[in-house]
Structure formats: structure tokens, C-alpha cells
Protein backbone atom coordinates (compact mmCIF):
# COMPACT_ATOMS: atom_id res chain seq x y z
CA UNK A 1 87.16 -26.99 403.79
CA UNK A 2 86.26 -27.05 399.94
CA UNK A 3 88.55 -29.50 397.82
CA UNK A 4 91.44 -29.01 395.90
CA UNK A 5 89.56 -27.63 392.74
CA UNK A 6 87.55 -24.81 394.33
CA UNK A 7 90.79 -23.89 396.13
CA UNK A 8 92.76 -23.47 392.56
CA UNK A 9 90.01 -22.28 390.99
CA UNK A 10 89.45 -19.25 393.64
CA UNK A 11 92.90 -18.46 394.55
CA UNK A 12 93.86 -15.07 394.88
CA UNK A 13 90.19 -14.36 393.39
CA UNK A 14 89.02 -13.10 397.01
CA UNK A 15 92.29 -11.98 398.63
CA UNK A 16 94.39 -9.33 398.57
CA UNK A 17 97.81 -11.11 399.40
CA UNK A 18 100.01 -8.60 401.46
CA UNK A 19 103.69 -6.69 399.87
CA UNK A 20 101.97 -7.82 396.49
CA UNK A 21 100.53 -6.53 393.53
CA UNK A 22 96.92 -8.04 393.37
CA UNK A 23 96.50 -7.91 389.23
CA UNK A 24 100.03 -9.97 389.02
CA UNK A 25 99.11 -12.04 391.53
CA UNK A 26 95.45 -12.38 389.70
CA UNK A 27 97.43 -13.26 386.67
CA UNK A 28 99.66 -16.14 388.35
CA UNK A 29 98.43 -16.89 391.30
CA UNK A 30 100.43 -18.10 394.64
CA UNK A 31 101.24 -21.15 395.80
CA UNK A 32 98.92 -22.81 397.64
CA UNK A 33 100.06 -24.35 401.14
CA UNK A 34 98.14 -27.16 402.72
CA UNK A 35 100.38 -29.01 405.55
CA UNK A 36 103.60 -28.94 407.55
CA UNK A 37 105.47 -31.33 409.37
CA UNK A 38 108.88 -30.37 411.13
CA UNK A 39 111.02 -27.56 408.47
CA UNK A 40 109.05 -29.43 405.31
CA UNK A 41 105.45 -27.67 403.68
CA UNK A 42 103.39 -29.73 401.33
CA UNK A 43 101.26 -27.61 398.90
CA UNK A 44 98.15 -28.43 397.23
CA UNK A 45 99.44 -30.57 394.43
CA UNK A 46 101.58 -32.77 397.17
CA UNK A 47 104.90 -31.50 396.46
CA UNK A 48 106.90 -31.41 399.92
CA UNK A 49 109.42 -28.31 400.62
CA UNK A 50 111.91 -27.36 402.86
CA UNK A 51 110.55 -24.34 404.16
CA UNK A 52 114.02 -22.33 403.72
CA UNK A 53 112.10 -19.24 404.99
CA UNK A 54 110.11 -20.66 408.12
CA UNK A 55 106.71 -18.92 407.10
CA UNK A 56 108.34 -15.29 407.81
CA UNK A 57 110.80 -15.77 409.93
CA UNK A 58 108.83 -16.82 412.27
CA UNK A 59 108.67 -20.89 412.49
CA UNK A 60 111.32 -21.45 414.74
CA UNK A 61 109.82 -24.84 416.25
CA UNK A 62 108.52 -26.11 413.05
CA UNK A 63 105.37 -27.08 411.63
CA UNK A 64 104.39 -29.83 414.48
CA UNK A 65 105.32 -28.93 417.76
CA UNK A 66 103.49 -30.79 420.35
CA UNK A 67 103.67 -28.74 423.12
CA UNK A 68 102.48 -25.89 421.29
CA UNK A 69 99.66 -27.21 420.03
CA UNK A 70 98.46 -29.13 423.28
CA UNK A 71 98.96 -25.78 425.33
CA UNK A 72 96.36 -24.07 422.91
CA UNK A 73 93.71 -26.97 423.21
CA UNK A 74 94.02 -27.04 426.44
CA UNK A 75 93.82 -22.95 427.10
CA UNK A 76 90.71 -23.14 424.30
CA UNK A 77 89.07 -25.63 426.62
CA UNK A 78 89.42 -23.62 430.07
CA UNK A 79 89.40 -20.00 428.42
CA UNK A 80 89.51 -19.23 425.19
CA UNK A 81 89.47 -15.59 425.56
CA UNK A 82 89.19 -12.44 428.12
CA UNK A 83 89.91 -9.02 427.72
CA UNK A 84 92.95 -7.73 429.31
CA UNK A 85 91.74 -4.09 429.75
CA UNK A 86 92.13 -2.48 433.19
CA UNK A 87 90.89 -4.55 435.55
CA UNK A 88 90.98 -8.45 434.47
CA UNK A 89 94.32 -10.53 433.95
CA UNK A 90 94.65 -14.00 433.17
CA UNK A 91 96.76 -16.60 434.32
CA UNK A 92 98.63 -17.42 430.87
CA UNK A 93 99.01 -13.73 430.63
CA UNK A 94 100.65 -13.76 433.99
CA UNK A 95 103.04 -16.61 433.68
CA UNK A 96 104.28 -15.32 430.30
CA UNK A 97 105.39 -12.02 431.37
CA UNK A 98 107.08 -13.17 434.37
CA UNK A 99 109.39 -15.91 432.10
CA UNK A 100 109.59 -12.68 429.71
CA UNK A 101 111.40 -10.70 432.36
CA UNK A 102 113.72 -13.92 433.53
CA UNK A 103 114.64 -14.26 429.50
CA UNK A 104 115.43 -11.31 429.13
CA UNK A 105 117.00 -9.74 432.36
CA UNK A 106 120.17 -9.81 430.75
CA UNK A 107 118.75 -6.89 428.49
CA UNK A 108 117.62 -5.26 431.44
CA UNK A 109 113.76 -5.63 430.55
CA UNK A 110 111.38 -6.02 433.35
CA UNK A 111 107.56 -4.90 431.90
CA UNK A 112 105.85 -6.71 429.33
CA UNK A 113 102.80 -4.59 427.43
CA UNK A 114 101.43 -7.56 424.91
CA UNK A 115 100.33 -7.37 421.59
CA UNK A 116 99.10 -8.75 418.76
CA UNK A 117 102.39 -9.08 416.39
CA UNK A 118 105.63 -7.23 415.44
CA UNK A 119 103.70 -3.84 413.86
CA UNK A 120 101.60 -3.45 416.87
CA UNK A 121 104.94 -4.03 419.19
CA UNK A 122 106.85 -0.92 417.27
CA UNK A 123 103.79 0.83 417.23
CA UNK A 124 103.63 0.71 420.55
CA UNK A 125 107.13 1.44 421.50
CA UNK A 126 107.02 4.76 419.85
CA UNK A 127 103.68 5.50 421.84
CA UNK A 128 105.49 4.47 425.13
CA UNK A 129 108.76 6.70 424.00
CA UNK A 130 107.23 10.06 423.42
CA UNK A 131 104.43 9.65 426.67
CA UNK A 132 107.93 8.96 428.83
CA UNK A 133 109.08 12.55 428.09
CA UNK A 134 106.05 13.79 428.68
CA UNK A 135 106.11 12.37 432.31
CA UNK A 136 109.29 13.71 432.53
CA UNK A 137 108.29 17.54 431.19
CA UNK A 138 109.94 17.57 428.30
CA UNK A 139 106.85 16.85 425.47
CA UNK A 140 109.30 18.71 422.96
CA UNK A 141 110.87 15.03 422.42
CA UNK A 142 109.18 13.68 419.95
CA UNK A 143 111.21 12.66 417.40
CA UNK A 144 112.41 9.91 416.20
CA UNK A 145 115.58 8.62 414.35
CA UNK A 146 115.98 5.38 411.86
CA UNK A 147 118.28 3.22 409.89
CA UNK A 148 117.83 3.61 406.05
CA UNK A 149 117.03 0.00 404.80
CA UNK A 150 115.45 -1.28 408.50
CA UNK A 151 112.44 -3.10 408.57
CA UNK A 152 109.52 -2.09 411.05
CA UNK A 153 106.60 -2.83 410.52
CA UNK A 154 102.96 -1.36 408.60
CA UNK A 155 101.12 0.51 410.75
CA UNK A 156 101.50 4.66 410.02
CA UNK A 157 103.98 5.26 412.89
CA UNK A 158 106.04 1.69 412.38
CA UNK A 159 106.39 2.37 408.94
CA UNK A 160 107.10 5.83 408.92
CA UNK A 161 110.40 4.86 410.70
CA UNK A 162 110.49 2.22 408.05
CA UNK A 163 114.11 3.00 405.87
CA UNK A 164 112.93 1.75 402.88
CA UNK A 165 110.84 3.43 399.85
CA UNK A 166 109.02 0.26 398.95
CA UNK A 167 107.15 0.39 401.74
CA UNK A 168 106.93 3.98 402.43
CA UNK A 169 105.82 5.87 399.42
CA UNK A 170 102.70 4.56 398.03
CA UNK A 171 101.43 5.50 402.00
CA UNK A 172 103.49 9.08 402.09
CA UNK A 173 102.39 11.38 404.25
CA UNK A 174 103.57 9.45 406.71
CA UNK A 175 104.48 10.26 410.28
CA UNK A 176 106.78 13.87 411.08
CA UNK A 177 109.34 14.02 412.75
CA UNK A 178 111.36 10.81 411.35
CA UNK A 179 115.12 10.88 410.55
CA UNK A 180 117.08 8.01 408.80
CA UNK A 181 120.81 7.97 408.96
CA UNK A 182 123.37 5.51 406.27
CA UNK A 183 123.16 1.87 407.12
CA UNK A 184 126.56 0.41 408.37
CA UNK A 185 126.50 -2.16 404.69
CA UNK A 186 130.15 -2.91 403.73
CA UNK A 187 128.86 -3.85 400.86
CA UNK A 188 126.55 -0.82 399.38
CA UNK A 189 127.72 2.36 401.33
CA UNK A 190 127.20 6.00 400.40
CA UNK A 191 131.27 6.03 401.59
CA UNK A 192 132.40 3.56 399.57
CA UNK A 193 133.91 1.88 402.73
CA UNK A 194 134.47 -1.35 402.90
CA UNK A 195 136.42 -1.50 406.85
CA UNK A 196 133.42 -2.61 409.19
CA UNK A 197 134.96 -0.96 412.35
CA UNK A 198 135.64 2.45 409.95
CA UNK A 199 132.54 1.73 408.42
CA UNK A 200 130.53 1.80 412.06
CA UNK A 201 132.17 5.07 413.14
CA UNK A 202 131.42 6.26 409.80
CA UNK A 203 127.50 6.21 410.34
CA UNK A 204 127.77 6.77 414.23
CA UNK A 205 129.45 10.33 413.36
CA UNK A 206 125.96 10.66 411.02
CA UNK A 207 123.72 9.59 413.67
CA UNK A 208 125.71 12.43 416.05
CA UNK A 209 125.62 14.99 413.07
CA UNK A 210 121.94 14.21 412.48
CA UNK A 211 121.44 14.85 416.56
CA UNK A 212 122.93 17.75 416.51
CA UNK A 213 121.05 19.50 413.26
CA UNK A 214 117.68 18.08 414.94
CA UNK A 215 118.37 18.99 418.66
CA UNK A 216 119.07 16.39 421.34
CA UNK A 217 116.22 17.63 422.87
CA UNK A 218 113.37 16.59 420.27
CA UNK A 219 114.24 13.19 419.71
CA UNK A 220 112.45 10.75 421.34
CA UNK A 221 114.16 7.68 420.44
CA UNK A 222 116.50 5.48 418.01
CA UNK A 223 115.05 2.60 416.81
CA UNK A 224 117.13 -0.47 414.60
CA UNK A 225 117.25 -3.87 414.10
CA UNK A 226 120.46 -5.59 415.29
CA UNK A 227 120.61 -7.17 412.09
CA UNK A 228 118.94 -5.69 409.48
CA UNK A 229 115.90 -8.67 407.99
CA UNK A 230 114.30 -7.77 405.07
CA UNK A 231 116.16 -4.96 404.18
CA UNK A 232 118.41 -7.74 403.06
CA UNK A 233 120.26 -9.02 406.34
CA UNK A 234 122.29 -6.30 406.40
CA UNK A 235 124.60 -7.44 409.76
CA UNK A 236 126.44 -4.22 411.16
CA UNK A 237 129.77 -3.87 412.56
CA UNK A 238 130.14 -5.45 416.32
CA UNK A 239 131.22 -2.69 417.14
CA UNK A 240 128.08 -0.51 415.80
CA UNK A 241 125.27 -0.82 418.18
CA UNK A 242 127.61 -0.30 421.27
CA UNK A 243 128.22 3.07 419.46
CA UNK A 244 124.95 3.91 419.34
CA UNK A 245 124.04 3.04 422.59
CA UNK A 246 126.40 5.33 423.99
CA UNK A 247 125.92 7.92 421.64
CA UNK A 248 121.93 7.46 423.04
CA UNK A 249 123.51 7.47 426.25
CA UNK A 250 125.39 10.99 425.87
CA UNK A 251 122.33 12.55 424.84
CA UNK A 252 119.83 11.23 426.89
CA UNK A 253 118.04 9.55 423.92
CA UNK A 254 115.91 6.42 424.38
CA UNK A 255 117.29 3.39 422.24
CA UNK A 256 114.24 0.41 420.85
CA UNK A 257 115.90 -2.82 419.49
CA UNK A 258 113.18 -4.32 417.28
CA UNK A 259 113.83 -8.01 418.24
CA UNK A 260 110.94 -9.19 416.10
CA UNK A 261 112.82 -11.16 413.59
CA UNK A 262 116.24 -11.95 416.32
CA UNK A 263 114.44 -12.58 419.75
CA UNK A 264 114.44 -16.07 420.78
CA UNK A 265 117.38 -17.19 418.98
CA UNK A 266 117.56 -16.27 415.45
CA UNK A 267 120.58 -14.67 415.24
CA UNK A 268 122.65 -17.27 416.99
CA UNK A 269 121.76 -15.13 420.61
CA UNK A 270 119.01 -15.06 422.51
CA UNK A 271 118.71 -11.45 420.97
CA UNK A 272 120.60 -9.15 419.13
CA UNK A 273 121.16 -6.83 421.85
CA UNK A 274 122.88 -9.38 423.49
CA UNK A 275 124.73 -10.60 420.69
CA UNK A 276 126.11 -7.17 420.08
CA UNK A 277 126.58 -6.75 424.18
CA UNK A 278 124.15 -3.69 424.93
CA UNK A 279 120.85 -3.14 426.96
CA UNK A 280 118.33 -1.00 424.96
CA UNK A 281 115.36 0.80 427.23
CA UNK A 282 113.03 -1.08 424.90
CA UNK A 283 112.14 -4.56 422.67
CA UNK A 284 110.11 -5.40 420.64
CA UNK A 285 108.86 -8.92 420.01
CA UNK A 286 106.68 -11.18 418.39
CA UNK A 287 107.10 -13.75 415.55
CA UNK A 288 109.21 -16.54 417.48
CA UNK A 289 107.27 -15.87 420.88
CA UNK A 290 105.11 -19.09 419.30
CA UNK A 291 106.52 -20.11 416.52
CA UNK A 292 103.85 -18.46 414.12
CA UNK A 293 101.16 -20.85 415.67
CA UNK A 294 99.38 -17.68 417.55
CA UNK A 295 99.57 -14.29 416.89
CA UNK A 296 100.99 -12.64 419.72
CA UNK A 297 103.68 -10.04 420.32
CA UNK A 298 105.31 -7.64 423.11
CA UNK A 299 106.69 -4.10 423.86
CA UNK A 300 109.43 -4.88 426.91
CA UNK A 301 110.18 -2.40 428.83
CA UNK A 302 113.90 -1.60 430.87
CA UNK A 303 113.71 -0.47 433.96
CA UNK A 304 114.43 3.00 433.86
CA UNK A 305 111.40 3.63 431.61
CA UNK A 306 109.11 1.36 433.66
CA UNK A 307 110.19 3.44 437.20
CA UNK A 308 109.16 6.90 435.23
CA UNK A 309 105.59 5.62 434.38
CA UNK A 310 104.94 4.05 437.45
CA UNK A 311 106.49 6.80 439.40
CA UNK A 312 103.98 9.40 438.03
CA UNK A 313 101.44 10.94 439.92
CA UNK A 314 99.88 13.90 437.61
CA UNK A 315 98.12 10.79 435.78
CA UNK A 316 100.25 11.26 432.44
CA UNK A 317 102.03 7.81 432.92
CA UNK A 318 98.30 6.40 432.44
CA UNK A 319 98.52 4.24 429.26
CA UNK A 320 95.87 5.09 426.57
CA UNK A 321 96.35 2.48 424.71
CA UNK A 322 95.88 -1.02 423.52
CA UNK A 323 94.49 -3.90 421.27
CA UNK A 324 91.32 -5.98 421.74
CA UNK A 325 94.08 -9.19 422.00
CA UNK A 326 96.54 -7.84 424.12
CA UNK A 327 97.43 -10.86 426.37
CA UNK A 328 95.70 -13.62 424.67
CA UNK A 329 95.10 -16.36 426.89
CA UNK A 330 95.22 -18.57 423.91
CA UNK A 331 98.61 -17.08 422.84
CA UNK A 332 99.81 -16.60 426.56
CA UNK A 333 99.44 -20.12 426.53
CA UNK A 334 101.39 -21.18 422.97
CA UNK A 335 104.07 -18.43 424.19
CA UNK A 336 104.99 -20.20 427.57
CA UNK A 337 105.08 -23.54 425.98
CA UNK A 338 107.03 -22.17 422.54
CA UNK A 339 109.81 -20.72 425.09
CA UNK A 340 109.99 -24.12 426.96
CA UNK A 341 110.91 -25.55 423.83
CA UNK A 342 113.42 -23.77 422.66
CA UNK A 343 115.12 -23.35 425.79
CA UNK A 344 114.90 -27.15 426.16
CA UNK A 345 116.28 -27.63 422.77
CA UNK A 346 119.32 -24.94 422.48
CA UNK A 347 117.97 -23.44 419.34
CA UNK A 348 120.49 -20.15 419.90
CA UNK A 349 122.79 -23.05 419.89
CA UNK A 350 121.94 -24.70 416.97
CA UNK A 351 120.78 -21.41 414.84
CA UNK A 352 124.66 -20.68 415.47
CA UNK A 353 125.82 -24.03 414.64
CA UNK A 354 123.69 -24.43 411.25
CA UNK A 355 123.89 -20.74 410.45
CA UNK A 356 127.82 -21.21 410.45
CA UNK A 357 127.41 -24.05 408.11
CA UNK A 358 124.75 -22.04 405.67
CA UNK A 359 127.19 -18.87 405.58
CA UNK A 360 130.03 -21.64 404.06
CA UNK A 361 127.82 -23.35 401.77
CA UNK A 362 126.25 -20.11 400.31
CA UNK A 363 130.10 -18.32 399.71
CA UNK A 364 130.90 -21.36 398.26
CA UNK A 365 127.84 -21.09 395.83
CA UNK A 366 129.76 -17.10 395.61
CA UNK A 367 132.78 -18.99 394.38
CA UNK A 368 131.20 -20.93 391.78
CA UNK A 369 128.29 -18.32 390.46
CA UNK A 370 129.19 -14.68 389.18
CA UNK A 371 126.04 -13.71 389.75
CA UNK A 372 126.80 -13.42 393.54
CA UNK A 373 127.60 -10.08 394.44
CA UNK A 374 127.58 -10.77 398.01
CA UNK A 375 127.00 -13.20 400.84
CA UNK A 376 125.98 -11.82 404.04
CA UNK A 377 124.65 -13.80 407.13
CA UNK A 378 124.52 -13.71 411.31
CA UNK A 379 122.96 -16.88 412.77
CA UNK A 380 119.74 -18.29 410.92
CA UNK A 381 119.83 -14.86 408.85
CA UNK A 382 121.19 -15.10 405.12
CA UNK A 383 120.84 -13.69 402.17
CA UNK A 384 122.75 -13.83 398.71
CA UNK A 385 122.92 -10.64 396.47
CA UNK A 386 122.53 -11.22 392.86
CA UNK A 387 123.91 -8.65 390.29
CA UNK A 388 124.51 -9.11 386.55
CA UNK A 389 127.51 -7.51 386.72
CA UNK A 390 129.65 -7.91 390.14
CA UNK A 391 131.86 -4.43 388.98
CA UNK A 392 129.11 -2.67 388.77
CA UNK A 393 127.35 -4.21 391.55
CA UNK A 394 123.74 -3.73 388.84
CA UNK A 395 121.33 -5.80 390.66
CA UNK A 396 119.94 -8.84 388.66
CA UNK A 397 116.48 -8.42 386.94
CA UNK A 398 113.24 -9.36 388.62
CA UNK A 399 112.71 -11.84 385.77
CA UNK A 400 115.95 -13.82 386.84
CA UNK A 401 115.31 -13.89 390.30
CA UNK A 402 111.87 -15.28 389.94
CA UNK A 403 113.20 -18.27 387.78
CA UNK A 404 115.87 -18.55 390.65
CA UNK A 405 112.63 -19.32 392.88
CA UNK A 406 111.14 -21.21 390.58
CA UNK A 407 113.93 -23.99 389.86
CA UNK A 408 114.64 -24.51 393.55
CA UNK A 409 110.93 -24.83 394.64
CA UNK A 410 110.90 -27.59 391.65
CA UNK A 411 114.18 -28.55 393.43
CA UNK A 412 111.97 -29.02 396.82
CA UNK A 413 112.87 -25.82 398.54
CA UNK A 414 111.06 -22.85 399.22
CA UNK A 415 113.16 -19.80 399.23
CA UNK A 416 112.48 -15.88 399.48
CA UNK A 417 112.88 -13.50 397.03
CA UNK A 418 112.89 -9.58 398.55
CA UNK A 419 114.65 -7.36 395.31
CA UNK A 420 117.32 -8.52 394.01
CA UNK A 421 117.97 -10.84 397.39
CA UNK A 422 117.37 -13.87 398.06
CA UNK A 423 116.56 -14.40 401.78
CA UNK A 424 117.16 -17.22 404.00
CA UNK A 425 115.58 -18.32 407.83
CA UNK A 426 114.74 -21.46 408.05
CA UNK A 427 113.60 -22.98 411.21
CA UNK A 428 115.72 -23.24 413.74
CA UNK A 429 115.49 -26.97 414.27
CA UNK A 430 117.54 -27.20 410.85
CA UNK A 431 120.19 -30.13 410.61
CA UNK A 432 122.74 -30.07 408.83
CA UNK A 433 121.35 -32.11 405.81
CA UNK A 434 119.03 -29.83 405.26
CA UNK A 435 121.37 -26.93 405.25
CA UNK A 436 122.94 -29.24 402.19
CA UNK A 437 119.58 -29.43 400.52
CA UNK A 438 119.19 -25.56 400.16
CA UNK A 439 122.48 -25.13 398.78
CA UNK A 440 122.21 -27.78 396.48
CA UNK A 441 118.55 -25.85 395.33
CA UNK A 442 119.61 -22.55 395.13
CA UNK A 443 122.74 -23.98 393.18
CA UNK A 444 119.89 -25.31 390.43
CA UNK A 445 118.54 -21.76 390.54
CA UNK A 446 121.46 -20.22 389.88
CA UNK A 447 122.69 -22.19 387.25
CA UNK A 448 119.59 -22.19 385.13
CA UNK A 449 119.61 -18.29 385.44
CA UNK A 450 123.58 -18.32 384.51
């Protein structure tokens, strides 16, 4: 690699950074990130961070897992790479969807289809959803119905179920045939309703309304996040995703929990469907499956789905489609070893225990700083709402909120800024020191800003 000075000197130059605007970033250019070591980065002028945002959500092990990293050289040695098209497997590929279906059976998920990261997983599972009602004769399904604010992905069909403008518009037309219904968010609701449990019937009764208007009969599927990432960790009701589920139930609608930012821990549960107590007919994965040190992801599939497609004989269940990397020996490999790991070392366990501990340090940052509108967390999830005026609920000014970022990286954490948010998901091997450290940053940030 070039030194230091060619990298400052070029960065940003070549690249087009993604969910950024290239002539600002042209203008002042990125940080530059150069090693890792447990939750700390070290970037190119030696400063050492604790990564308070675990790449992108995604660093659950941290930044030198052994395992990990000997299960690649060791798969890159023996086979670094085969196709898995119809008609070759490999043994990684194997192995990892077998422990898939034991980790998740609870969920009721026994088919793996692998892929290449979280976009490619939703993409998928909204292929899957409308070819099951073909199988089944009814090809009039093909809707498919959204929470405003969730997070799915960049592909056309991922983020046209996408509930957010910002990454919607500048891409519009996007795919037909997508609904999006109120977000269960005590704290920005077009009810003004602040009861969760009123709150979650609230938005059910819109999903049901919204059903009804459509037609049962041409929607395809629901698809949320069981808590809501970087539409701000929005964390619904309890009681909301049990309402949907039936409500899915009732009308014969398939339900897709995108797991890509809870699976494997995150949210304090091994995923958010089971944290809320439901079994969706699909998840999708990717992210945690190795920590960020491969890419790899996964459509899983329940068994009622799986049964129609491999019950089929007109030849309609036949799957047309798939990437180049689907089943990556290489990230087979780093998957099986990243889920030994955290089984081995309790992360739901300890993303509860820590995430408790954030959640009390950050409202007690709400205590002290007006500027904090609202605290909202589940697990390693968090994020703090800044507003310049908490009556108004106005959010704070992009200026403000990059200085906020500014004084804590100088403070020695590295923090995420997503609107008028600031988002928090460190990796899940966080100790409790460390949850002190990012307090005691973002505190700095806040009170230069105040």
C-alpha cells in the first residue's frame, strides 16, 4: 500500500463514498481508517477510537477475532472460491446453513438461500414472496406493504419498500405496488400519541385499513424491522409486531423480518422476532453473520414457504435467481466460525447487559442537555434526538450535529450522525468502561454545541 501522504493526498479524489455527497466530501474529505484492534480504530494520523458504531452495525466480534480470521486463511488455502449455481455445493456452504436452521428454529426457519449482504437478502425476499403465490395460483399478489421510516436496503426493489425520502427520491420511479403505513414512534406520531400499547393498535388499525383499500388479495408481503436502525432506532411497542403477525395471519399475508441489523444478538435477542415473541415466514440476514470481515448474507426461509416451493411440480417453484457469491466458501467459512463466537461468548447477553447501561447513561446526558429531545434504545441500538427547541421538537441544524461528531472523535470516540440523530452500536464485546467513555464523549459534544 502507498504511504500516508499519497493516501491524504488522494482521498475521496477516486471514490464515490456511499449516502454522501461527493463535492462535500471533495471539499473535506473523510476520515481515513487504517487498523482495529478489539471495539478501538486507529486512523491515519494514529489517533485510536472507540468505534461507538462498529463499522455499520456490523462488528459485533471486533476488529481482531482470531477465529475469524484463521477460518478464512485456512478456507483461502483449500478453496478460495466455487460457484454455487445448480449443481456444485461446498462444504462451508453446507455446514453454515445447517447451524443457520439450529439458530434459528425458534423462528421457525429451515432454508437458507445465501447472499452477498443485507440489500441482496431483501431483494431476494421480495423475489421469493411474489414467486410463492404464483406456485400457489394466485400471481395477483404482488404487493407489498412497509413501515414509513424502515431501513432496507439499495437495490430498486429493497429500496422501494424503503420508508424514507432520503433514500427514495433522487432514484423515484421506483418499484409499484409499495404501501407504507405510520411508524409506531411515541415520540414523532402523525396521532400525537404518546401510550405505546394505544400507540401499536393505532398503526395496526392502519396497516388493516391500508389492507383493506389495497385488497388482501394483492399483497404479497409485510416487511419491517423489529427495531427500526437507521431510521433512527425507532423501537415499537411489544406489543406491535405480534399485531401484525396476526393481522398477516388473518389475511393470509406473508410477514419478512429484516434481521440485518438485530440477528445475532444486537438487540439484546438472538433476533427481533424473538425478542418481540413471533415467527415471520421470512429473515433476512447479513452484517453480524461475520462480523463485517466477509461479505456474506441470507434469505431464511419458514417452513410453510419452503414446503410450497419444493412441493411444486409445474416447474414455477424453480428459482431464477442468484448472485455470482452466493455461498462463499470464504464467507461460509468466517460465518461458521463468527457464530461459534458469539454463542461461546453470550453476546445477546452482554448486548442486553451493556445496552441497559448505555440507555441510563445517555437519559442521563437527557437530564443534563436541552438539546435532547429524546432517548430511545433496545439492546446495542441507541440513538439520541437533538432539537433546538424540545416544545417544538425542531430538529437541531446539520451544522451542530457535525461539531457534535467532531468534539467526541477529538474526545476518542467515533459516533454516527444520520439527521438530526445521533446513532449508537457498538460492538457487542463492549464493557462497561467503554460504555462510560461514550457518554463522557458525546457529553463534550454536546456541551460545546450548547
Amino acid at each position: 500500500m502507498r504511504d500516508a501522504n499519497f493516501l491524504i493526498a488522494n482521498n475521496a479524489k477516486n471514490i464515490w463514498h456511499p449516502m454522501a455527497h461527493p463535492a462535500e466530501l471533495r471539499a473535506h474529505p473523510p476520515k481515513i481508517m487504517m487498523k482495529g484492534s478489539g471495539v478501538h480504530v486507529s486512523d491515519i494520523d494514529g489517533r485510536t477510537l472507540l468505534d461507538a458504531v462498529a463499522g455499520l452495525w456490523n462488528v459485533n466480534l471486533g476488529y481482531s477475532c482470531e477465529p475469524i480470521k484463521k477460518a478464512i486463511a485456512e478456507q483461502l488455502d483449500a478453496l478460495p472460491y466455487y460457484s454455487g449455481f445448480r449443481g456444485t455445493s461446498t462444504g462451508p456452504s453446507i455446514q453454515l446453513a445447517y447451524e443457520l436452521a439450529e439458530w434459528f428454529s425458534p423462528e421457525g426457519m429451515v432454508r437458507t438461500f445465501f447472499t452477498s449482504g443485507g440489500s441482496d437478502s431483501v431483494e431476494t425476499a421480495l423475489r421469493l414472496a411474489r414467486q410463492y403465490w404464483k406456485i400457489k395460483g394466485q400471481g395477483d399478489r404482488t404487493k407489498f406493504v412497509a413501515l414509513k421510516k424502515g431501513y432496507h436496503g439499495t437495490h430498486f426493489g429493497a429500496a422501494s419498500v424503503n420508508g424514507n425520502a432520503n433514500f427514495r427520491r433522487n432514484y423515484e420511479p421506483l418499484l409499484p405496488g409499495v404501501f407504507h403505513i405510520p411508524v409506531p414512534w411515541t415520540y414523532r406520531n402523525p396521532f400525537n400519541e404518546t401510550d405505546p400499547a394505544r400507540l401499536a393498535k393505532l398503526c395496526a388499525a392502519a396497516l388493516e385499513d391500508e389492507i383493506a383499500f389495497q385488497g388482501a388479495d394483492t399483497i404479497a408481503a409485510f416487511i419491517m424491522e423489529p427495531v427500526l436502525g437507521a431510521g433512527g432506532v425507532i423501537v415499537p411497542p411489544e406489543s406491535f409486531m405480534k399485531l401484525v403477525r396476526e393481522i398477516c395471519n388473518h389475511h393470509e399475508i406473508l410477514m419478512i423480518s429484516d434481521e440485518v441489523v438485530t440477528g445475532f444478538g444486537r438487540s439484546g435477542a438472538w433476533s427481533g422476532a424473538r425478542l418481540w415473541g413471533i415467527q415471520p415466514d421470512m429473515m433476512t440476514i447479513a452484517k453480524a453473520i461475520t462480523s463485517g470481515y466477509f461479505p456474506l448474507g441470507a434469505t431464511l426461509i419458514g417452513e410453510k414457504m419452503a414446503e410450497v416451493f419444493e412441493n411444486d411440480k409445474s416447474g414455477v417453484g424453480s428459482i431464477g435467481h442468484g448472485y455470482t457469491y452466493s455461498g462463499h466458501p470464504v464467507g461460509c467459512a468466517a460465518g461458521i466460525a463468527t457464530l461459534a463466537e458469539t454463542r461461546r461468548l453470550k453476546l445477546d447477553e452482554n448486548a442486553a447487559a451493556r445496552g441497559g447501561e448505555l440507555l441510563n447513561a445517555l437519559q442521563a446526558l437527557q437530564s443534563k442537555h436541552h438539546i435532547i429531545g429524546d432517548v430511545r434504545g433496545q439492546g446495542l441500538m441507541a440513538a439520541l434526538e437533538l432539537v433546538s427547541d424540545r416544545d417544538t421538537r425542531k430538529p437541531l441544524d446539520k451544522a451542530s450535529m457535525a461539531v457534535v461528531a467532531e468534539i467526541a472523535y477529538e474526545a476518542g470516540v467515533m459516533i454516527r450522525v444520520s439527521g438530526n440523530n445521533i446513532i449508537l452500536s457498538p460492538p457487542l464485546i463492549l464493557g462497561a468502561s467503554d460504555v462510560e467513555k461514550i457518554a463522557q464523549a458525546i457529553d463534550a459534544g454536546l456541551t460545546a454545541v450548547a
